[in-house]
C-alpha atoms as a PDB file:
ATOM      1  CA  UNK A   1      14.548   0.920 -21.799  1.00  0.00           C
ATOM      2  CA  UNK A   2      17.854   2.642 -20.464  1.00  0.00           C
ATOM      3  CA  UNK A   3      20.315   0.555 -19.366  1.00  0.00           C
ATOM      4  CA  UNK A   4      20.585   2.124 -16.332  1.00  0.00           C
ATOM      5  CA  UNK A   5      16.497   1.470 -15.679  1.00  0.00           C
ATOM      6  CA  UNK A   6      17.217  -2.265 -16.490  1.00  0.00           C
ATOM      7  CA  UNK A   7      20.042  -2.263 -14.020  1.00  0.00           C
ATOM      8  CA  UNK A   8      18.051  -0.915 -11.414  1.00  0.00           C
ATOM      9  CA  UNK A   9      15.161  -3.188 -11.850  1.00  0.00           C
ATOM     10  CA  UNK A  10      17.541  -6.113 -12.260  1.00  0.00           C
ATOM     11  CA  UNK A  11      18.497  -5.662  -8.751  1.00  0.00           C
ATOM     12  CA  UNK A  12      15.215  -4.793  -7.630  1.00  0.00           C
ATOM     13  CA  UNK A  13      13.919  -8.199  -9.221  1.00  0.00           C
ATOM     14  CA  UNK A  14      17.053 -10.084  -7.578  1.00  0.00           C
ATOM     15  CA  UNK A  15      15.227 -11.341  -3.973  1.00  0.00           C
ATOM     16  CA  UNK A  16      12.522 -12.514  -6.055  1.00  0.00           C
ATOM     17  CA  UNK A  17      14.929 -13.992  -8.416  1.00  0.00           C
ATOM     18  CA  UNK A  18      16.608 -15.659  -5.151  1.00  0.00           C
ATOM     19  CA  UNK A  19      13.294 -17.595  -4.453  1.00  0.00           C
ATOM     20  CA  UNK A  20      12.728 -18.462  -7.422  1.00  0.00           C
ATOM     21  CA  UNK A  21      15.795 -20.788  -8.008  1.00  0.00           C
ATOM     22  CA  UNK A  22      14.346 -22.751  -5.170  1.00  0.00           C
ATOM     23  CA  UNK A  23      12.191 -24.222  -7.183  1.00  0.00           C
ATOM     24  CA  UNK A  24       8.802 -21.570  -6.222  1.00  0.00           C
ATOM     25  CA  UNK A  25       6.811 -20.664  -9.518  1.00  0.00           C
ATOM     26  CA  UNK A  26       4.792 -17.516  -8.596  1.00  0.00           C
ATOM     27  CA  UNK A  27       5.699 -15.142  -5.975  1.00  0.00           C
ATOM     28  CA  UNK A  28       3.405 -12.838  -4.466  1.00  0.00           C
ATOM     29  CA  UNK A  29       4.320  -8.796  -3.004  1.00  0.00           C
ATOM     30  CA  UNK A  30       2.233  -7.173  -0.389  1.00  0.00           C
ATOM     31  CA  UNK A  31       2.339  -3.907   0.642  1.00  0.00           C
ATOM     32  CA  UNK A  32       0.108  -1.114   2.696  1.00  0.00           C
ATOM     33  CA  UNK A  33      -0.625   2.480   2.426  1.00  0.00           C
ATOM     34  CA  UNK A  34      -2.079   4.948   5.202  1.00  0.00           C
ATOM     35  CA  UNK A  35      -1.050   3.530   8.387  1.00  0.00           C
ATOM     36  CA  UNK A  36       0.465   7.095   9.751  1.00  0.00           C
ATOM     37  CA  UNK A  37      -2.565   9.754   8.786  1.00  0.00           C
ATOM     38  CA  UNK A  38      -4.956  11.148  10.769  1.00  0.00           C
ATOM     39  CA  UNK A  39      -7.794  10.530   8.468  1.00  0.00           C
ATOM     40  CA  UNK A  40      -8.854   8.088   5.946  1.00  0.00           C
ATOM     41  CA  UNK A  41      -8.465   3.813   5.666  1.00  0.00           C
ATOM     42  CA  UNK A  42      -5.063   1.884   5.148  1.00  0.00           C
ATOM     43  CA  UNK A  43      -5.033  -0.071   2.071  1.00  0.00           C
ATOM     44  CA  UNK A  44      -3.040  -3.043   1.485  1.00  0.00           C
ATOM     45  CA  UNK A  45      -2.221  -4.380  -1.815  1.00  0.00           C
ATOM     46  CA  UNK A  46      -1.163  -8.112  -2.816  1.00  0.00           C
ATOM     47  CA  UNK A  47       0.149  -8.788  -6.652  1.00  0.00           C
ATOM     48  CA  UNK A  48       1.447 -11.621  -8.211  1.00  0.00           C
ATOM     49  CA  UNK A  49       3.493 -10.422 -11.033  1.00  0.00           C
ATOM     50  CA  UNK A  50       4.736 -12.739 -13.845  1.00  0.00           C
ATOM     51  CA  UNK A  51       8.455 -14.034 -13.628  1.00  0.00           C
ATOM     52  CA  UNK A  52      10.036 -12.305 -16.802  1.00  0.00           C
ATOM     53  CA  UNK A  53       7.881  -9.373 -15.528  1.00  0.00           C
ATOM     54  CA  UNK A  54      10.106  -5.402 -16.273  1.00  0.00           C
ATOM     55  CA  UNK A  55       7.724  -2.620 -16.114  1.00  0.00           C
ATOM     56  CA  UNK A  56       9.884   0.866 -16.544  1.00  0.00           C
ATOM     57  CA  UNK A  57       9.346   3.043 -13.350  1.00  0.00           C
ATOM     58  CA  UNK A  58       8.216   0.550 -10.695  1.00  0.00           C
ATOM     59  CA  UNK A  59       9.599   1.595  -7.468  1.00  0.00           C
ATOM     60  CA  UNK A  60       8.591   2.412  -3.967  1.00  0.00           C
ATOM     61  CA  UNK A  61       5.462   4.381  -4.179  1.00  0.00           C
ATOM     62  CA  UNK A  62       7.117   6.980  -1.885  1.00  0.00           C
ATOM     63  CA  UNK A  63       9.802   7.061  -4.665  1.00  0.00           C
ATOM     64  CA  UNK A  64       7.194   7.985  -7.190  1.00  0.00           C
ATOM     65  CA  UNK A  65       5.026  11.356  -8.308  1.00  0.00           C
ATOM     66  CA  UNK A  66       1.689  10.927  -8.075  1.00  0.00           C
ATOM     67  CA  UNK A  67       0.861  11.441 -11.723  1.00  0.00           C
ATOM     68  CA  UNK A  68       3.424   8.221 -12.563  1.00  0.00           C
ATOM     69  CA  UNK A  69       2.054   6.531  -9.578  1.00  0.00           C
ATOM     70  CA  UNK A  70      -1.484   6.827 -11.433  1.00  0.00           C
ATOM     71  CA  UNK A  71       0.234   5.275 -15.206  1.00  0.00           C
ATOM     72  CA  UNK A  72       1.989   2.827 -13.370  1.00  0.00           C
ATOM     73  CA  UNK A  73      -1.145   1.227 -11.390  1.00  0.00           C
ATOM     74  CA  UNK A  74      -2.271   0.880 -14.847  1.00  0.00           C
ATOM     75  CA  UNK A  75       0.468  -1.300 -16.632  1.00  0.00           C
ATOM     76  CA  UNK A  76       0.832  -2.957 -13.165  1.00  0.00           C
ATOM     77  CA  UNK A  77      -2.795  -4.569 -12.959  1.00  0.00           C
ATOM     78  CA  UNK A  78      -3.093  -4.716 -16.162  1.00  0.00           C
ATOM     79  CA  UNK A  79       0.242  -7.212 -17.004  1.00  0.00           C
ATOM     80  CA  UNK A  80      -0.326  -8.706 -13.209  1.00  0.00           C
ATOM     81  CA  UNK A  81      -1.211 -12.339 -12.976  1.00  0.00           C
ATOM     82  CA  UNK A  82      -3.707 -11.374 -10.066  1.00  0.00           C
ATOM     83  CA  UNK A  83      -4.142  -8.692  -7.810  1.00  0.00           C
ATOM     84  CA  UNK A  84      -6.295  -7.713  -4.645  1.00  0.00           C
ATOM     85  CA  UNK A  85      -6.970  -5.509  -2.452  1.00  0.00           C
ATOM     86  CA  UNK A  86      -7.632  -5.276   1.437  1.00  0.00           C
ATOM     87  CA  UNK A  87      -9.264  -1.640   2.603  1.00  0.00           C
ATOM     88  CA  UNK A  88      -9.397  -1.000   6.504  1.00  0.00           C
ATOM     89  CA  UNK A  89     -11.833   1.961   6.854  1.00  0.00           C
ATOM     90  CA  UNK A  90     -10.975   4.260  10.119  1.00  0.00           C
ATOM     91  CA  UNK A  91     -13.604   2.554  12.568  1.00  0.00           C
ATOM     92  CA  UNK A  92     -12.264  -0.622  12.560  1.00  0.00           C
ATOM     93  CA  UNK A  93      -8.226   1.113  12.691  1.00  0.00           C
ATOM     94  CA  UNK A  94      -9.967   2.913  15.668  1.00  0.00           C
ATOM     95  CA  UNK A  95     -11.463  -0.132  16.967  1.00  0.00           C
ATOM     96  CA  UNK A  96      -8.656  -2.743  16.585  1.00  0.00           C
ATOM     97  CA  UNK A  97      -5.700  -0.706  16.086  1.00  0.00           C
ATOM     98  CA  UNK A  98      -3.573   0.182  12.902  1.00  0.00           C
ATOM     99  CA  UNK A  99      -1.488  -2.561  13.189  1.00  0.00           C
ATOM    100  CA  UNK A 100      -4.111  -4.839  13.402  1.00  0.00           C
ATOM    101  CA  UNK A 101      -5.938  -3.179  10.811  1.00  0.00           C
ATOM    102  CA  UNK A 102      -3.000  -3.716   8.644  1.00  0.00           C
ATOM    103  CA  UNK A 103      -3.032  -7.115   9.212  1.00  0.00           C
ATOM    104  CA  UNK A 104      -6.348  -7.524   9.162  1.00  0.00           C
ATOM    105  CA  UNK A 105      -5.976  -6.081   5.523  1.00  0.00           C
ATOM    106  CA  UNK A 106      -3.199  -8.109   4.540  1.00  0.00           C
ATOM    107  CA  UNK A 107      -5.599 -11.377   4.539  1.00  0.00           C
ATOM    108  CA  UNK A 108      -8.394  -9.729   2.595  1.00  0.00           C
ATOM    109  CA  UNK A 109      -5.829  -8.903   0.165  1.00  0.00           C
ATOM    110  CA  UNK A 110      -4.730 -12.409  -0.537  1.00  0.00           C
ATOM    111  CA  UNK A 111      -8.481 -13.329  -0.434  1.00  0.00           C
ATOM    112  CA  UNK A 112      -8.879 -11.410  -3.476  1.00  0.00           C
ATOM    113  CA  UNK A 113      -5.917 -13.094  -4.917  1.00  0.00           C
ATOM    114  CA  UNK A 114      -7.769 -15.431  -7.964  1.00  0.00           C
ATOM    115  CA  UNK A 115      -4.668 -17.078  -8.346  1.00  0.00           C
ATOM    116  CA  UNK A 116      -2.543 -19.295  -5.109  1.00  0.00           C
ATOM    117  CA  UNK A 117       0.559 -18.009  -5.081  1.00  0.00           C
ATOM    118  CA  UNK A 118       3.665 -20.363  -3.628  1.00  0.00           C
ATOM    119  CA  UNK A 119       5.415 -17.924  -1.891  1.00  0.00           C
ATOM    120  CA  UNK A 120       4.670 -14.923   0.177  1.00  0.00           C
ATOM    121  CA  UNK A 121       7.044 -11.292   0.254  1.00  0.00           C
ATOM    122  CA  UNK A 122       5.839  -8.330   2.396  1.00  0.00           C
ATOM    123  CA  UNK A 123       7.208  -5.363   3.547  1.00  0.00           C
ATOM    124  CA  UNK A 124       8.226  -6.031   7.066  1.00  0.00           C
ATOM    125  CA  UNK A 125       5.137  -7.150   8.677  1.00  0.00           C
ATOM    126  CA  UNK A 126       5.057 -10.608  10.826  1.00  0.00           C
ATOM    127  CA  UNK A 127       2.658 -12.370  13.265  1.00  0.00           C
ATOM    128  CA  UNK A 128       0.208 -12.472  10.032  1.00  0.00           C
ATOM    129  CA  UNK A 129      -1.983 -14.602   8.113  1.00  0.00           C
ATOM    130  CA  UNK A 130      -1.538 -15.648   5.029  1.00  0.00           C
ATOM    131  CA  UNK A 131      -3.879 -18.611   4.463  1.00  0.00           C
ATOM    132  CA  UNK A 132      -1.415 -21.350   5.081  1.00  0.00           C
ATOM    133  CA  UNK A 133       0.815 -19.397   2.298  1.00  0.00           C
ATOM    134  CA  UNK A 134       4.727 -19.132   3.464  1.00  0.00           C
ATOM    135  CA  UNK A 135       5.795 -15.793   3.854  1.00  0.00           C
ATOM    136  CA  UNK A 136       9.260 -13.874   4.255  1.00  0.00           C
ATOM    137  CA  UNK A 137       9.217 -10.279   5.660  1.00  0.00           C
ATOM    138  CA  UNK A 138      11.245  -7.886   3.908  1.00  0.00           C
ATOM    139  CA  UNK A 139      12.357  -4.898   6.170  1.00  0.00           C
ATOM    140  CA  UNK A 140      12.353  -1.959   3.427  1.00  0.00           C
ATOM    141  CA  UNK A 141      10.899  -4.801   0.609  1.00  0.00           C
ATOM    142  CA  UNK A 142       9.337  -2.295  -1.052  1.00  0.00           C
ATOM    143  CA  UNK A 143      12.674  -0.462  -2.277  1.00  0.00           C
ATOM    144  CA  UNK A 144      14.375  -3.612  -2.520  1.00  0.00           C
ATOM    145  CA  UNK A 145      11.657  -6.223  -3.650  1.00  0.00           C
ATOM    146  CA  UNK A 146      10.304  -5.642  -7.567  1.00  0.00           C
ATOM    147  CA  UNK A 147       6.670  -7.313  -6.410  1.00  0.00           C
ATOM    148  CA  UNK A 148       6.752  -5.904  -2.964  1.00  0.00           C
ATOM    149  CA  UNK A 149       6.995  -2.312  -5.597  1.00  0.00           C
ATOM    150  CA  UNK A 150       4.475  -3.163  -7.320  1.00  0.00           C
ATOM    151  CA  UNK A 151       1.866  -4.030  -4.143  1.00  0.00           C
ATOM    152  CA  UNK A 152       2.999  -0.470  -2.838  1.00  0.00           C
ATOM    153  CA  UNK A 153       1.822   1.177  -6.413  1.00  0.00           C
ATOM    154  CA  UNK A 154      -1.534  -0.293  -6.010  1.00  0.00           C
ATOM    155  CA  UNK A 155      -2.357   0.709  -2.671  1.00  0.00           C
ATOM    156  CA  UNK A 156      -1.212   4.071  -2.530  1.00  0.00           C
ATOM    157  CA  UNK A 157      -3.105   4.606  -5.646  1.00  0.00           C
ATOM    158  CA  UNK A 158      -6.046   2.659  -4.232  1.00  0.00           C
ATOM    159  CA  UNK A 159      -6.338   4.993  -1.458  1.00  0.00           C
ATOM    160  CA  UNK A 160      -5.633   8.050  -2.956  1.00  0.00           C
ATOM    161  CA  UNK A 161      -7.955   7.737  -5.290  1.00  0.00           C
ATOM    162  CA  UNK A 162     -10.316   6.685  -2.201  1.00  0.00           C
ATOM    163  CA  UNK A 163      -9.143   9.977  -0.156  1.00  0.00           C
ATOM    164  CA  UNK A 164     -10.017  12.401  -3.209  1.00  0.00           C
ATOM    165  CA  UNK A 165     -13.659  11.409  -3.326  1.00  0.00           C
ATOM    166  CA  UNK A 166     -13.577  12.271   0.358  1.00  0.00           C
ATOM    167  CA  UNK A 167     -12.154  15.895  -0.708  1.00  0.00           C
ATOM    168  CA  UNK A 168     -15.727  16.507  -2.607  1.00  0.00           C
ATOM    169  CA  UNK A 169     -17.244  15.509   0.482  1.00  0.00           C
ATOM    170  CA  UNK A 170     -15.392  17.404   2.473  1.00  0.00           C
ATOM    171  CA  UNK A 171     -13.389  19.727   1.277  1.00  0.00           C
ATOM    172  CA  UNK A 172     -12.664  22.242   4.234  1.00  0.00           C
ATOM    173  CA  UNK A 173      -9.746  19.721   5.056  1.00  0.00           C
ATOM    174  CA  UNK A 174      -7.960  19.121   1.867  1.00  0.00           C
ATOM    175  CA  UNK A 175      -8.078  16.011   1.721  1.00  0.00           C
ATOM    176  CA  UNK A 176      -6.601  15.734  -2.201  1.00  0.00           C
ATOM    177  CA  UNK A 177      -3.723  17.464  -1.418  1.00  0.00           C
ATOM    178  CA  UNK A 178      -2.221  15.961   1.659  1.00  0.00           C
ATOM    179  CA  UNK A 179      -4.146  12.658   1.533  1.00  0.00           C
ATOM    180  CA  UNK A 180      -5.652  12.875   5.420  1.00  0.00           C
ATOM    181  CA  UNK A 181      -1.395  13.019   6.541  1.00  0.00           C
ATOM    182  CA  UNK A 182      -1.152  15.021   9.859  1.00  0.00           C
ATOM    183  CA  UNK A 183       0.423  18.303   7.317  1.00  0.00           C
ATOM    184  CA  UNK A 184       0.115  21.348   9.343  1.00  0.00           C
ATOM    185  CA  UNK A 185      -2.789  22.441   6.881  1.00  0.00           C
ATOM    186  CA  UNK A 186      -4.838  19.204   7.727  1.00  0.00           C
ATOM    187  CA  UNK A 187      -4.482  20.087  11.705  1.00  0.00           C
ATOM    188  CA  UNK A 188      -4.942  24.050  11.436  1.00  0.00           C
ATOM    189  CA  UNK A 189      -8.354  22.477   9.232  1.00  0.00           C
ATOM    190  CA  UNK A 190      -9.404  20.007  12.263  1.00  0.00           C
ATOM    191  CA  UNK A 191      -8.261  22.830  14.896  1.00  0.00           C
ATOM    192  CA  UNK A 192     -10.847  25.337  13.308  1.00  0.00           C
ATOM    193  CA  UNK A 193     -13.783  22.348  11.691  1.00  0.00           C
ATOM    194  CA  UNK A 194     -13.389  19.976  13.769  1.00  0.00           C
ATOM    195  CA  UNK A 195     -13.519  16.193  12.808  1.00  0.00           C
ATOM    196  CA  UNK A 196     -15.455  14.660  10.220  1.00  0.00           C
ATOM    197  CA  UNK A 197     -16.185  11.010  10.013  1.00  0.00           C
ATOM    198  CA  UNK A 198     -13.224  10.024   8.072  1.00  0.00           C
ATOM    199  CA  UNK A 199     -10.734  10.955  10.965  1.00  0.00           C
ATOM    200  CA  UNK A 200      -9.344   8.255  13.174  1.00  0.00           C
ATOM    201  CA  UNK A 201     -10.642   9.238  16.631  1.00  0.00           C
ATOM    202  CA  UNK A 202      -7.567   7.457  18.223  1.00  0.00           C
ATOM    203  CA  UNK A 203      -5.259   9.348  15.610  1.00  0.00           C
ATOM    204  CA  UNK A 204      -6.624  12.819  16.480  1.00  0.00           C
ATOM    205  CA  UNK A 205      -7.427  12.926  19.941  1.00  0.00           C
ATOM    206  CA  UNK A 206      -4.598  15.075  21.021  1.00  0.00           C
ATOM    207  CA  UNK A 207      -5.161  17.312  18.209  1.00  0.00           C
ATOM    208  CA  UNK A 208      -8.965  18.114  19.527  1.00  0.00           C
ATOM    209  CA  UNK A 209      -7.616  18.045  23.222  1.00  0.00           C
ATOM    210  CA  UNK A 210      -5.348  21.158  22.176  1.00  0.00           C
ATOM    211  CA  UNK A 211      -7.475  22.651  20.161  1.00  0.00           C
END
């Protein structure tokens, strides 16, 4: 590894590192993809990585091409501790809301956990449960939070791997490319289709209005 990779991960590892000289053994990072498209469920990811833990590459998913994204999610759940995840199909976000969905998510994903963890880090999300686990929010954790880097990985992976077996179903809408984001593609697709079950009624109902 570069020594410029090990510095960067170094200081992405140093929040974590913070906790853990207060005396917390196992830490665990939570983060979500898909609240903001118009189609599609939000996935949230929870991973408890080991301590001494330096995978090259891990970073905010956003930070990260897709084809990396894909090794990475590998190496991740493979060296991980334990790992879950929560997936909110579009009903229930149209139901109960994205943010609740989110939540909602967030506690499946520790369900799935089959190991405790001590401690809690997610990326900025509060007012949640976490099975009697303490939590800190992070605002931006997953660019400055090694675990909360590796929970974004997952997810986005998760659910872009969920959204391209949605493409074969549907593939007027192009779902593998933009991952059911509001691109101007996926609209000008809804604007001459229509909606198909995946879309979030409560995401798209200015789009059909205008239509």
């Amino acid at each position: 590894m570069k020594e410029k990779e090990l510095e960067r991960l170094t200081n992405l590892k140093q929040i974590e590192e913070d906790i853990y000289k207060t005396g917390v053994k196992s830490i665990c990072g939570i983060d979500e993809a898909g609240r903001g498209p118009l189609a599609g469920p939000v996935v949230v990811a929870a991973v408890i990585m080991p301590k001494d833990s330096m995978i090259e590459g891990v970073n905010d998913s956003k930070k990260v091409s897709e084809k990396k994204r894909e090794a990475l999610y590998e190496k991740i759940t493979e060296e991980a501790i334990a790992w879950g995840v929560g997936i909110i199909d579009q009903k229930q976000i149209d139901e109960i809301n994205i943010l609740q969905a989110t939540k909602k998510g967030l506690t499946m994903a520790i369900k799935e956990l089959k190991v405790k963890p001590e401690r809690i880090i997610v990326d900025a999300l509060t007012g949640i449960d976490t099975l009697g686990i303490p939590y800190t929010p992070i605002i931006k954790g997953d660019a400055k939070c090694y675990s909360i880097a590796a929970a974004s990985i997952i997810a986005k992976v998760t659910r872009d791997r969920i959204m391209r077996q949605w493409d074969e179903i549907y593939p007027q809408y192009g779902f593998e490319k933009h991952k059911g984001y509001g691109t101007a593609a996926h609209i000008a697709a809804i604007k001459e289709y229509g909606i198909c079950p995946l879309h979030r009624l409560s995401f798209v109902k200015n789009i059909i209005k205008n239509k």
